[in-house]
Protein backbone atom coordinates (compact mmCIF):
# COMPACT_ATOMS: atom_id res chain seq x y z
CA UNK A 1 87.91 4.40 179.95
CA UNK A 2 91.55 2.96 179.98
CA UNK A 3 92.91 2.28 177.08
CA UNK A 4 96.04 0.73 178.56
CA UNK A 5 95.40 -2.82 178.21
CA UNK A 6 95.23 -2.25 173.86
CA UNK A 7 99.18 -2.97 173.13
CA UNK A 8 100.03 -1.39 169.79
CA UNK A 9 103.30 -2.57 168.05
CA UNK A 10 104.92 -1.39 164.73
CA UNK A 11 104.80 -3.75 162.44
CA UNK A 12 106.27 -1.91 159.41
CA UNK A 13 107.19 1.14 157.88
CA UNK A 14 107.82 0.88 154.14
CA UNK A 15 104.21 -0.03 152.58
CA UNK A 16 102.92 0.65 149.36
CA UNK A 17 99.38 1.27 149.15
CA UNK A 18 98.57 0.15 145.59
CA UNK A 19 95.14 0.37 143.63
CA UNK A 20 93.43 -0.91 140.23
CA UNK A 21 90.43 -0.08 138.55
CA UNK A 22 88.36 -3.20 138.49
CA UNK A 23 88.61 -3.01 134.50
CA UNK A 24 92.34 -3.66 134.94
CA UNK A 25 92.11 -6.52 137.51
CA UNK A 26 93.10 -9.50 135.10
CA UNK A 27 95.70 -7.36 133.86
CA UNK A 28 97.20 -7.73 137.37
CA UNK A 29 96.17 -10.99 138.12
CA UNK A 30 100.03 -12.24 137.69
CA UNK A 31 101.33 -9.80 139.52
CA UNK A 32 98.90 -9.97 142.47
CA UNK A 33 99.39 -14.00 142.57
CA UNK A 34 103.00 -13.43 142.47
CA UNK A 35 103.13 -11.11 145.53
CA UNK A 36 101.17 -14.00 147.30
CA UNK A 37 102.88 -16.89 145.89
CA UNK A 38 106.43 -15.99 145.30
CA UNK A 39 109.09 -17.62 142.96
CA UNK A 40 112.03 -19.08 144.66
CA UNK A 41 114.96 -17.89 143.65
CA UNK A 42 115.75 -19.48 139.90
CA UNK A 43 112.23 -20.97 139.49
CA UNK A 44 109.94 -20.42 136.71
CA UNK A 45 107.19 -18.07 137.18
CA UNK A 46 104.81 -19.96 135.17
CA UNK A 47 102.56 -23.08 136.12
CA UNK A 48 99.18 -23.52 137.02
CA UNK A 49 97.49 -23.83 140.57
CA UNK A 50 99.13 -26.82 141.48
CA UNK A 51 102.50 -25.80 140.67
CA UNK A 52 101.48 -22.14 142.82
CA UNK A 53 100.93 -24.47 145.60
CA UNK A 54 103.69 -26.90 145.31
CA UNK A 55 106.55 -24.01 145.23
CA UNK A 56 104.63 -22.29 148.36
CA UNK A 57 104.98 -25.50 150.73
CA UNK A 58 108.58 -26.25 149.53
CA UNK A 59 110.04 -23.26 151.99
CA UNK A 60 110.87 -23.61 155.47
CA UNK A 61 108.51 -20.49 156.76
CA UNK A 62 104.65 -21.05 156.62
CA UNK A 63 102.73 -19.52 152.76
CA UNK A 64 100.99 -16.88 154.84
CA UNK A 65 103.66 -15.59 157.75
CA UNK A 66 105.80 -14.03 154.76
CA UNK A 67 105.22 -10.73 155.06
CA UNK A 68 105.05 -8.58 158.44
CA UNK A 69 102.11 -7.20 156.44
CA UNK A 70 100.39 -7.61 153.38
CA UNK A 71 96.09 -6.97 152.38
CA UNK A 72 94.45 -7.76 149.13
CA UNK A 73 90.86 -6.29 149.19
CA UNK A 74 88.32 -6.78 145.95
CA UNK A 75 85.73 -4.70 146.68
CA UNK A 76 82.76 -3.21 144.52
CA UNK A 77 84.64 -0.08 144.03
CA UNK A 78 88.19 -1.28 143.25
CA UNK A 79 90.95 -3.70 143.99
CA UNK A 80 93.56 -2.06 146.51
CA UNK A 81 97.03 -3.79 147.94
CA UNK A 82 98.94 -3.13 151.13
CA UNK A 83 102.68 -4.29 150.70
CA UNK A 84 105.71 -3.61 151.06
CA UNK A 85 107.16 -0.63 148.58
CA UNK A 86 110.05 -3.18 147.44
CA UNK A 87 107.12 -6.05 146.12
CA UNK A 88 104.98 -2.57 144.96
CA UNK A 89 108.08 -1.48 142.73
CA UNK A 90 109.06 -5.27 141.61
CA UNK A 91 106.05 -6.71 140.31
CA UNK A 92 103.63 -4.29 140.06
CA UNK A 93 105.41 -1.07 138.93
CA UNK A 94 106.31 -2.97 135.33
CA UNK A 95 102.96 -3.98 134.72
CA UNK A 96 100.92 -0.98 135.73
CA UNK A 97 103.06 1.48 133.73
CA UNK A 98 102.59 -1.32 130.08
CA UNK A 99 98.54 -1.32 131.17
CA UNK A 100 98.44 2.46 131.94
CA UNK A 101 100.03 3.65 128.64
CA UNK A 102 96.78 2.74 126.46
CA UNK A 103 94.58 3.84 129.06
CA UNK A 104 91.96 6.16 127.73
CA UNK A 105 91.91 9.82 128.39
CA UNK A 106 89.39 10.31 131.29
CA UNK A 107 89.89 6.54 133.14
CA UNK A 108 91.28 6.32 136.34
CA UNK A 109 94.06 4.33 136.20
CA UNK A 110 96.42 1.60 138.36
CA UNK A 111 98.38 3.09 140.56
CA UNK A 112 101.23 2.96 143.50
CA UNK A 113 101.02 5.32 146.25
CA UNK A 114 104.41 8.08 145.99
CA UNK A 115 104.13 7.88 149.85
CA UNK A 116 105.41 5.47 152.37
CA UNK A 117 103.26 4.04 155.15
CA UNK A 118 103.71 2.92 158.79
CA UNK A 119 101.28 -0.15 159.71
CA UNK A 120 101.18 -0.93 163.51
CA UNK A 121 98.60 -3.44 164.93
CA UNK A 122 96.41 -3.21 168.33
CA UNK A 123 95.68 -5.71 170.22
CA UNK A 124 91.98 -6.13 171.01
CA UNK A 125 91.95 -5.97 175.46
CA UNK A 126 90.48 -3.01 176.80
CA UNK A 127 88.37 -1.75 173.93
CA UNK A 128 84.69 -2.17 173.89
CA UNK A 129 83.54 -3.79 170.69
CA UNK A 130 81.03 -1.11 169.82
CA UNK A 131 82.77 1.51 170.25
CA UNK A 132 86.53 -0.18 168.84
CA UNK A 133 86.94 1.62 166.11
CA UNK A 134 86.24 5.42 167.71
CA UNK A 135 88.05 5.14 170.33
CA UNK A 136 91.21 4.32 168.31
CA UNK A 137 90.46 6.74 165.57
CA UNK A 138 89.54 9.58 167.68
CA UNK A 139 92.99 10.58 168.69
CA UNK A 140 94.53 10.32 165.33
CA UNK A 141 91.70 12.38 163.64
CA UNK A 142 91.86 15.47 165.89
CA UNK A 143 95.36 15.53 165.61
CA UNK A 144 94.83 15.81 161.60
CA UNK A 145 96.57 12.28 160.33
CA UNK A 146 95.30 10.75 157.66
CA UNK A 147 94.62 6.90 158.20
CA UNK A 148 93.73 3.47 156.78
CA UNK A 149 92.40 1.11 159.18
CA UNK A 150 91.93 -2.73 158.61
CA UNK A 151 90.36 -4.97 161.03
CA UNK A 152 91.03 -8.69 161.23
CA UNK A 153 89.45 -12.09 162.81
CA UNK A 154 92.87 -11.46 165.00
CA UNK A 155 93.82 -8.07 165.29
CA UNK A 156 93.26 -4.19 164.70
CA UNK A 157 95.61 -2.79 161.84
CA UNK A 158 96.17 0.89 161.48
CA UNK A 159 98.44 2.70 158.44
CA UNK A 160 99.23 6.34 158.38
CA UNK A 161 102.11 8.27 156.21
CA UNK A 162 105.65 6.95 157.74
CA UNK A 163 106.46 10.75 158.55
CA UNK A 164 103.57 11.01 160.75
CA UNK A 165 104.89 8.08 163.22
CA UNK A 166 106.34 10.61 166.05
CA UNK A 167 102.43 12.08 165.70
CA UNK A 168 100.66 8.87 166.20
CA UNK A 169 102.63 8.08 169.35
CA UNK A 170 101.71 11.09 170.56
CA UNK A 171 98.11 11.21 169.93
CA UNK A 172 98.02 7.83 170.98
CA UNK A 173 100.00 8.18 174.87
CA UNK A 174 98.12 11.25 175.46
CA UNK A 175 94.99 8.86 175.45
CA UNK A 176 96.22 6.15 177.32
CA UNK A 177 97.47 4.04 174.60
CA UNK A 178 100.51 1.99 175.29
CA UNK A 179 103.02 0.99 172.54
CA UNK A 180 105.49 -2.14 172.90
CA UNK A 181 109.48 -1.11 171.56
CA UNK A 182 109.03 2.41 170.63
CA UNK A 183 112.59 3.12 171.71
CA UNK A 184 113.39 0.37 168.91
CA UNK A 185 111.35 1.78 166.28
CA UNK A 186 113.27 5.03 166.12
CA UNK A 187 116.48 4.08 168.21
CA UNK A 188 117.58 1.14 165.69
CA UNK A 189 115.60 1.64 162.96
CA UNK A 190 113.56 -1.16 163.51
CA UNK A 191 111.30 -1.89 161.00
CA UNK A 192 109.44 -5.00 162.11
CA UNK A 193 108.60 -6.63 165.55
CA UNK A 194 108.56 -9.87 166.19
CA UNK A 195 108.29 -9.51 169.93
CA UNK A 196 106.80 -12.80 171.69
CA UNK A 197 103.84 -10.96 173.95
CA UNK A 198 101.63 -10.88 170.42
CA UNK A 199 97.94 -10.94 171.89
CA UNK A 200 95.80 -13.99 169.97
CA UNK A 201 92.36 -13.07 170.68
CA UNK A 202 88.66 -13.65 169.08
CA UNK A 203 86.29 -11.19 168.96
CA UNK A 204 83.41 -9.74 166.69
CA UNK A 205 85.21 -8.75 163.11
CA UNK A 206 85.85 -5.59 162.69
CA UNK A 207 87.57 -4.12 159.13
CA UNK A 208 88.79 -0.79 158.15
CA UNK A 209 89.98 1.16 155.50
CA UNK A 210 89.79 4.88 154.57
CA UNK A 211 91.06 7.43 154.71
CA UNK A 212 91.18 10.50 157.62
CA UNK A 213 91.88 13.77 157.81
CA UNK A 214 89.33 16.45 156.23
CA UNK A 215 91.61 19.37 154.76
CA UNK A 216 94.99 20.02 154.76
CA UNK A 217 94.19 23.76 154.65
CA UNK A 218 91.82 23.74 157.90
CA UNK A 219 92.86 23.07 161.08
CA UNK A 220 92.18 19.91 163.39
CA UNK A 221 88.37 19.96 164.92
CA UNK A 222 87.99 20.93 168.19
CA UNK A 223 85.77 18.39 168.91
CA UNK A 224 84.23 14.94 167.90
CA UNK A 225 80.90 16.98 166.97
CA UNK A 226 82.56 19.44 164.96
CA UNK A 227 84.61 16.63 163.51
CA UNK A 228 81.27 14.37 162.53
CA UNK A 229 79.58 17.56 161.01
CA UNK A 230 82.30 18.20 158.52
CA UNK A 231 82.94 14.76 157.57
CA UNK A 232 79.16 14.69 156.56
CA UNK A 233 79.28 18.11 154.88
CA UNK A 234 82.23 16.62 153.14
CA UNK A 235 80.71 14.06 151.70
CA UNK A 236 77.80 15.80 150.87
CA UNK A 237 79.82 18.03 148.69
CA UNK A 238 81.33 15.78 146.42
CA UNK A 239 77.50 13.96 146.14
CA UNK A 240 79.09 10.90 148.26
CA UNK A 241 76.12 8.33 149.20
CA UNK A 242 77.09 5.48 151.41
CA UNK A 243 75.47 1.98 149.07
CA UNK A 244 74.38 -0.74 151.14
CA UNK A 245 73.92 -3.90 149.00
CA UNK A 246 71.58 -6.26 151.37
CA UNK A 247 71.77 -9.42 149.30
CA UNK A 248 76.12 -9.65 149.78
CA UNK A 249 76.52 -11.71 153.18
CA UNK A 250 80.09 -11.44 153.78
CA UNK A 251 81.68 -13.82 156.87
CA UNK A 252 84.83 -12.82 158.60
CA UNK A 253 87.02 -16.21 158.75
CA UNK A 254 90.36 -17.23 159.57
CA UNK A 255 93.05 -20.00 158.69
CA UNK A 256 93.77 -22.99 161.14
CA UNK A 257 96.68 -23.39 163.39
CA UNK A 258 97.01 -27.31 163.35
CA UNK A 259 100.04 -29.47 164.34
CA UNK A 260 103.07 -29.72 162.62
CA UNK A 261 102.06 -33.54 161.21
CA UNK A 262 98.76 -31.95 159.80
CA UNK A 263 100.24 -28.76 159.04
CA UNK A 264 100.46 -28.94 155.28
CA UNK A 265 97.35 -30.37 153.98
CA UNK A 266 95.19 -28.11 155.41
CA UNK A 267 97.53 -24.94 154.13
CA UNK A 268 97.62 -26.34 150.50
CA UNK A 269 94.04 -26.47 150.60
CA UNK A 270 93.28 -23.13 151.89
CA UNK A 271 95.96 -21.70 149.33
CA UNK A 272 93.11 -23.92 146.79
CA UNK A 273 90.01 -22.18 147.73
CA UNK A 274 92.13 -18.61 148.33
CA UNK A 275 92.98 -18.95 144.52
CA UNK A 276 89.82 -19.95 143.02
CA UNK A 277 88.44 -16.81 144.76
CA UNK A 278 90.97 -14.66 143.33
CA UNK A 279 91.12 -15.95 139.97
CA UNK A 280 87.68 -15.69 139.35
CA UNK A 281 87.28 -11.96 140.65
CA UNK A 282 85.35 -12.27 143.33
CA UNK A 283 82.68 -9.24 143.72
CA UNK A 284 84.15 -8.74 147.87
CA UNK A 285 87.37 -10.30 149.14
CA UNK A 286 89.79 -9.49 151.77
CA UNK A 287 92.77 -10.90 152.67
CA UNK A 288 95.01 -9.99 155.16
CA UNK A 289 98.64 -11.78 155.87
CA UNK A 290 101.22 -11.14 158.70
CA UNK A 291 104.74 -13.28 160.07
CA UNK A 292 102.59 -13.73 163.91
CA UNK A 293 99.15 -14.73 162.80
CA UNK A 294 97.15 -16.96 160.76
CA UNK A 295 95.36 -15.68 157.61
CA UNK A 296 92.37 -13.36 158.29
CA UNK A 297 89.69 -13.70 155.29
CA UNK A 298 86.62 -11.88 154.93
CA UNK A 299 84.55 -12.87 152.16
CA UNK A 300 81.17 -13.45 150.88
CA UNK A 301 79.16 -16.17 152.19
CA UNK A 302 79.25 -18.16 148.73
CA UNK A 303 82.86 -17.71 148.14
CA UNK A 304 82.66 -20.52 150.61
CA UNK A 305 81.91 -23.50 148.19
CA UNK A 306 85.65 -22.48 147.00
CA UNK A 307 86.92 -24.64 149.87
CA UNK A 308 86.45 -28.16 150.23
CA UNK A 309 86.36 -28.69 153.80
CA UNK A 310 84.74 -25.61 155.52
CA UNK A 311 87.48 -26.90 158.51
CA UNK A 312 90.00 -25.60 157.34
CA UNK A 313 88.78 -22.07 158.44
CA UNK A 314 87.75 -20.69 161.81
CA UNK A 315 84.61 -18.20 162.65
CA UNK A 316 81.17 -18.14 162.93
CA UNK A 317 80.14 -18.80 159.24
CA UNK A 318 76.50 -18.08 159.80
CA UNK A 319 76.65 -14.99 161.12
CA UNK A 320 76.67 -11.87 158.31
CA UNK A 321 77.99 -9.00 158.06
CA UNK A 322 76.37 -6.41 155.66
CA UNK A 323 78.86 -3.86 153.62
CA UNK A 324 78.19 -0.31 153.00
CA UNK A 325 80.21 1.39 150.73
CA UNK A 326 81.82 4.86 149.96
CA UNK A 327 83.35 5.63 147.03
CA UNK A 328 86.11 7.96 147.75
CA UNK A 329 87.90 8.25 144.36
CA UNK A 330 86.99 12.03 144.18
CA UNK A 331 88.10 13.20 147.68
CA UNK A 332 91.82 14.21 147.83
CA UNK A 333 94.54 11.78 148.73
CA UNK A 334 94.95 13.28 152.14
CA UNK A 335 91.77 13.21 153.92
CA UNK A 336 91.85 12.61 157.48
CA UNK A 337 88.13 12.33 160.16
CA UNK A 338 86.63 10.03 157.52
CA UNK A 339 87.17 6.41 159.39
CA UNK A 340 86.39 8.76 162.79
CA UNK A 341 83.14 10.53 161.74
CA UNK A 342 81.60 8.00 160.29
CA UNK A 343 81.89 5.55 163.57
CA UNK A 344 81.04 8.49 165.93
CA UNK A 345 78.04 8.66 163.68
CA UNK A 346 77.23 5.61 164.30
CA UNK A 347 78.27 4.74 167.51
CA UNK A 348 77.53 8.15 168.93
CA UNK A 349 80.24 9.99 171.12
CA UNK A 350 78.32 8.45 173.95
CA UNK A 351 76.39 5.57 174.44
CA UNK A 352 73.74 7.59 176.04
CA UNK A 353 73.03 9.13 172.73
CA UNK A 354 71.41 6.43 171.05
CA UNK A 355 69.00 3.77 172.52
CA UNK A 356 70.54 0.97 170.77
CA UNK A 357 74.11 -0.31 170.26
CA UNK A 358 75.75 -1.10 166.74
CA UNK A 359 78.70 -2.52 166.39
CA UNK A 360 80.59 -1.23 163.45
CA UNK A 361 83.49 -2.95 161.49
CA UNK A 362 85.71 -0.69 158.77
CA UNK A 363 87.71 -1.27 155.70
CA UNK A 364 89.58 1.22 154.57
CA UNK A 365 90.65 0.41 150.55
CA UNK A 366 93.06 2.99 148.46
CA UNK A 367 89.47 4.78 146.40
CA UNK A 368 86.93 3.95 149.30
CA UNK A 369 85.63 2.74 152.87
CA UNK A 370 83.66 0.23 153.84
CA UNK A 371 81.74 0.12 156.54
CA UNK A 372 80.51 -3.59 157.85
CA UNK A 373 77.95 -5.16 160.42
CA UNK A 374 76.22 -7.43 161.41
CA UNK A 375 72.84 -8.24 159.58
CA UNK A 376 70.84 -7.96 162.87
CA UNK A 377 72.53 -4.17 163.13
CA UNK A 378 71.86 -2.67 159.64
CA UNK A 379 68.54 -1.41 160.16
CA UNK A 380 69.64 0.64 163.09
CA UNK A 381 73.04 1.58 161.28
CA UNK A 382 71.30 3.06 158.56
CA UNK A 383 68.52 5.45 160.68
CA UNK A 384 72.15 6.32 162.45
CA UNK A 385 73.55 7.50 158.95
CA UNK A 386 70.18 9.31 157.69
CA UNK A 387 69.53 11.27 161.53
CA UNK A 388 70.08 14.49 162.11
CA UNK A 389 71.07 17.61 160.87
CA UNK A 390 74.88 15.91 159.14
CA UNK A 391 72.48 12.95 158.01
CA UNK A 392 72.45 12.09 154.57
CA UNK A 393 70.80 9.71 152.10
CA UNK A 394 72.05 5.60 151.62
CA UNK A 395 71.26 4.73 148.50
């Protein structure tokens, strides 16, 4: 297959990865809100919802195109933030180090990443949806990098350590791959793109988040096999079940585009229903935010009755996707083939392997991975998980 119609860009290459034990979310609640709503210059940081909403539609640049990138996840396992180091540093550095101080002996605690990350986003033309997230992670696995990949309604969002960007290009272009302003990246410095050729697209949702290399003292697999086998050896060692929770429907959704005349009213309300969710710690949220597309929110099903007017979000809201999660809090840091082996185990490394076709969506979070699909799919996900000799038990 050709890869070259999937454009990747750099979007950024100073993110924080930044994660909190569930037990400490309302701790860094203000913090989080603050990153998403911030204070003008001179303004109070206090208020209520309203006055949250009011300071967000008094600037010139839309709420959510802010940040080149920025992802809030609440998840069963954790809570886990993508943003840039400077916000990390600012608002959440203070609070995590007051919060941390009393924390037991024993308790994992808040924490910001000591490494920087690159995110860069491909677009979704040439990749087959079932096989999406392989073929992107393939290359990067082999070559040994360690990734974190997000899916949105809009896009494909991949983050790997910043000194690993000459890597990725390579692993990447050997494949086919095509990147837009490379030469800009490293030439000027260039830190974000804002290049006019963005690809808008709609396609089956597809998340990701983990993270993927499998030693730092072994070398790179020789093949996607070998690759598969250790990442389910791997697991097995540290007694790592993937836990599928049947009864949490999540629905991948995204924020309107209106006209300029109905512009705010629908924003202020979505900014309503994306703070009731967040305020009452929701039990599976995910928010991603960049400066070329609308929001992209995946979320349970009932999270829904947060907004007033269901039109104020695009997607298919009755079709489900189903979560399986790993917790990955006792793997090392650096632990690249996880995103990789798990979607060739489920995909296969070719289609002729398995009779039927599932179509896989990944979150990778700071502790854990998620992977999603769709509620017609699980059954056949989960024999894919439990065959063969790397299967393994979902609990």
């Amino acid at each position: 297959m050709s890869f070259s119609a999937a454009q990747i860009k750099f979007i950024d290459d100073h993110v924080s990865l930044v994660h909190i034990p569930l037990d400490q979310y309302r701790e860094c609640l203000q913090p989080l809100m603050q990153v998403l709503w911030p204070v003008p210059a001179g303004g109070s940081t206090g208020g209520d919802i309203a006055d949250l909403i009011d300071r967000s539609l008094d600037v010139d640049a839309p709420w959510a195109n802010k940040h080149p990138f920025l992802n809030v996840s609440i998840t069963p396992t954790e809570c886990s933030i993508v943003c840039s180091k400077s916000l990390a540093l600012t608002y959440f550095a203070p609070v995590l180090d007051r919060i941390n101080s009393g924390r037991p002996p024993g308790k994992v605690k808040a924490s910001i990443s000591a490494e920087d990350f690159v995110v860069f986003s491909v677009g979704g033309a040439g990749l087959e949806a079932d096989r999406r997230v392989l073929d992107l992670t393939s290359p990067l696995a082999m070559a040994g990098i360690s990734i974190f990949f997000i899916t949105t309604y809009f896009s494909d969002y991949i983050l790997v350590p910043t000194r690993c960007r000459s890597q990725v290009i390579e692993a990447l272009q050997s494949r086919g791959f095509q990147f837009e302003n490379v030469a800009e990246n490293f030439m000027g410095g260039m830190t974000k793109i804002n290049g006019n050729g963005h690809h808008h697209h709609r396609r089956h949702p597809s998340s990701g988040s983990s993270l993927g290399t499998l030693s730092s003292e072994r070398s790179p697999p020789s093949s996607l096999p070998e690759l598969q086998a250790r990442t389910m050896d791997l697991l097995k060692q540290h007694n790592i079940s993937p836990k599928v929770d049947r009864s949490m429907h999540l629905v991948q959704c995204a924020g309107r585009r209106d006209n300029p005349g109905r512009f705010a009213p629908a924003d202020a309300e979505l900014q309503i229903g994306l703070i009731q969710c967040l305020v009452h710690q929701p039990r599976f949220l995910s928010l991603t935010l960049t400066d070329l597309e609308a929001p992209s929110i995946l979320m349970q099903h009932s999270a829904l009755a947060n907004f007033r007017s269901q039109q104020v979000l695009l997607g298919n809201q009755d079709v489900f996707l189903i979560p399986i999660v790993l917790n990955l809090e006792l793997l090392p840091s650096e632990m690249p083939g996880i995103v990789c082996g798990l979607a060739g185990k489920l995909v296969g490394d070719h289609k002729s392997q398995r009779s039927e076709v599932v179509e896989m969506s990944y979150l990778s979070t700071a502790r854990a991975g998620t992977i999603m699909v769709e509620e017609r799919y699980l059954e056949g996900a989960l024999r894919a998980l439990r065959e063969g000799e790397v299967g393994f038990d979902v609990i």
